[in-house]
Protein backbone atom coordinates (compact mmCIF):
# COMPACT_ATOMS: atom_id res chain seq x y z
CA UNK A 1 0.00 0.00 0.00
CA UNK A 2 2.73 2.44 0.91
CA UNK A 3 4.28 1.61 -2.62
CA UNK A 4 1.10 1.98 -4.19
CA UNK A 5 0.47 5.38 -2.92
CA UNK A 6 4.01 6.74 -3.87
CA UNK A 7 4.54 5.49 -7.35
CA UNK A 8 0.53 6.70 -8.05
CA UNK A 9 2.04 10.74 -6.82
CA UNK A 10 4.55 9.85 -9.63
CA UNK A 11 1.93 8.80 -12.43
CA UNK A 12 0.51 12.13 -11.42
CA UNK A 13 3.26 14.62 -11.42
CA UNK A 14 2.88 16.31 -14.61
CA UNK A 15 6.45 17.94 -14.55
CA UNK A 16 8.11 14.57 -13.91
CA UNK A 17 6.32 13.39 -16.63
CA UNK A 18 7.12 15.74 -19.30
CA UNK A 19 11.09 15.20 -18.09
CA UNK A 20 11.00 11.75 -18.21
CA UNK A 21 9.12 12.23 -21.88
CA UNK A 22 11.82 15.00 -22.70
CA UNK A 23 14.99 12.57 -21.91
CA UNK A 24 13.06 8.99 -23.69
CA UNK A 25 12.23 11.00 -26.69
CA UNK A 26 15.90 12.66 -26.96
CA UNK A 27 17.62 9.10 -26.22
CA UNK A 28 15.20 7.21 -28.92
CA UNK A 29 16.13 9.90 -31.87
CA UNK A 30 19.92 9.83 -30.86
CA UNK A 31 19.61 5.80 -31.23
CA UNK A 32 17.42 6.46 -34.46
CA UNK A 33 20.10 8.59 -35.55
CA UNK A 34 22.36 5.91 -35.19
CA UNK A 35 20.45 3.65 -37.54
CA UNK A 36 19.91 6.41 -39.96
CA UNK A 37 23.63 6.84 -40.21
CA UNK A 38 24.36 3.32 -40.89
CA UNK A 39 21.80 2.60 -43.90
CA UNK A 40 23.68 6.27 -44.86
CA UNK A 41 26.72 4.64 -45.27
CA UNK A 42 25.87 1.36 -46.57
CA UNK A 43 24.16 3.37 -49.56
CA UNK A 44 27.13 5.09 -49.38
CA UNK A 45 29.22 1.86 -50.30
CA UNK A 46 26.22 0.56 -52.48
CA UNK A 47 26.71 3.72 -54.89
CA UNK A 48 30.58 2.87 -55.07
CA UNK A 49 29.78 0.60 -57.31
CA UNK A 50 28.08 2.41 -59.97
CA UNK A 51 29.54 4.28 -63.12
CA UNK A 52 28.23 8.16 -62.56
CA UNK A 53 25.42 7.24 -65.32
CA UNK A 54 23.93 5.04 -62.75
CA UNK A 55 24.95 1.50 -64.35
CA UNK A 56 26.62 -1.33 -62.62
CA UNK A 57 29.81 -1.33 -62.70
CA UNK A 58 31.10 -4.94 -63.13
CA UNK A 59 29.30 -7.11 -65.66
CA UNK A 60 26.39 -5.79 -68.19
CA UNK A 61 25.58 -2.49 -67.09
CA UNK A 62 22.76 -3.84 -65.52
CA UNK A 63 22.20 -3.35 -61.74
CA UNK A 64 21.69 -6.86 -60.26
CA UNK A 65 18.34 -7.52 -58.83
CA UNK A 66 19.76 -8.10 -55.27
CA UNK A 67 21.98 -5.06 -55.54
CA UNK A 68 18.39 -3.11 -56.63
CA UNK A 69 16.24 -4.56 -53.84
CA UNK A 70 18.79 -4.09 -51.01
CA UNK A 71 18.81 0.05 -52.22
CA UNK A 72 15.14 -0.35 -51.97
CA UNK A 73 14.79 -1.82 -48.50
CA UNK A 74 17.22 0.87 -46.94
CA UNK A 75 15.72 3.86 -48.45
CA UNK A 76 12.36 2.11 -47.14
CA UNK A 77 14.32 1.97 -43.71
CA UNK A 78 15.91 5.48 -43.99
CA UNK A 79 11.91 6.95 -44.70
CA UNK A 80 10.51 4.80 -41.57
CA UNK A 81 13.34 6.26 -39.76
CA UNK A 82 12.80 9.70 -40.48
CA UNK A 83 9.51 9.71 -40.06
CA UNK A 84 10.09 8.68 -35.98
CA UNK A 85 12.67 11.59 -35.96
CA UNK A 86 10.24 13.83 -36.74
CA UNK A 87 7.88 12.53 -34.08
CA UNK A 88 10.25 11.93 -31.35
CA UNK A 89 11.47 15.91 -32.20
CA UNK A 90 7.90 16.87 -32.00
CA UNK A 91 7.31 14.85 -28.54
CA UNK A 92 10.39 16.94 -27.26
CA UNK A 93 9.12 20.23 -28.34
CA UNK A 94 5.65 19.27 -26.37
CA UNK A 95 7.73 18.21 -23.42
CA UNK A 96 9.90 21.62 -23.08
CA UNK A 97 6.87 23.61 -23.44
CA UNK A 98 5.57 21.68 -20.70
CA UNK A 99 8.27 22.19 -18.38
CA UNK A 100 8.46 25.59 -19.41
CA UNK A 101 4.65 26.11 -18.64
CA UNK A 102 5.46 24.48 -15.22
CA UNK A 103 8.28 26.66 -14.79
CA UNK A 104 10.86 23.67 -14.32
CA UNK A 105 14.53 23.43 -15.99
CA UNK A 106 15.33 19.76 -17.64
């Protein structure tokens, strides 16, 4: 019971809430971030391997079909990945005006 009553004054503390929203949302795009670099690079490495025209450069000119669909998936990844930047940006912008509104520093 004691328990009980303590961590409900924590679901209810708006201020601690908006922190603790603040730091997830800033630690979830830095590990997003991480991803995003990664697929980066690997298309990055990917695009070595073309003549500036856009054709493959060993063999027929012709961009093999797993060379193709790998592109695909990551710039399927890197749009997915964006897309929860933007969010988890937006969820930090709510939270600072939220500890601003409650006159807090995070």
């Amino acid at each position: 019971p004691i328990y009980r009553a303590a961590f409900q004054e924590i679901l209810n503390d708006t201020g601690f809430a908006a922190v603790m929203e603040l730091e997830s949302a800033s630690q979830m795009e830095k590990d997003e971030m991480l991803k995003v670099a990664k697929w980066e690079a690997e298309l990055r490495e990917l695009s070595a391997l073309l003549h500036t025209d856009g054709s493959w450069l060993f063999g027929r000119g012709r961009v093999p079909v797993e060379v193709d669909t790998r592109v695909k998936w990551l710039m399927k990844k890197l749009a997915e990945s964006h897309a929860k930047v933007e969010k988890y940006e937006q969820d930090q912008a709510n939270a600072k005006k939220t500890i601003a509104q409650l006159g807090l520093h995070a």
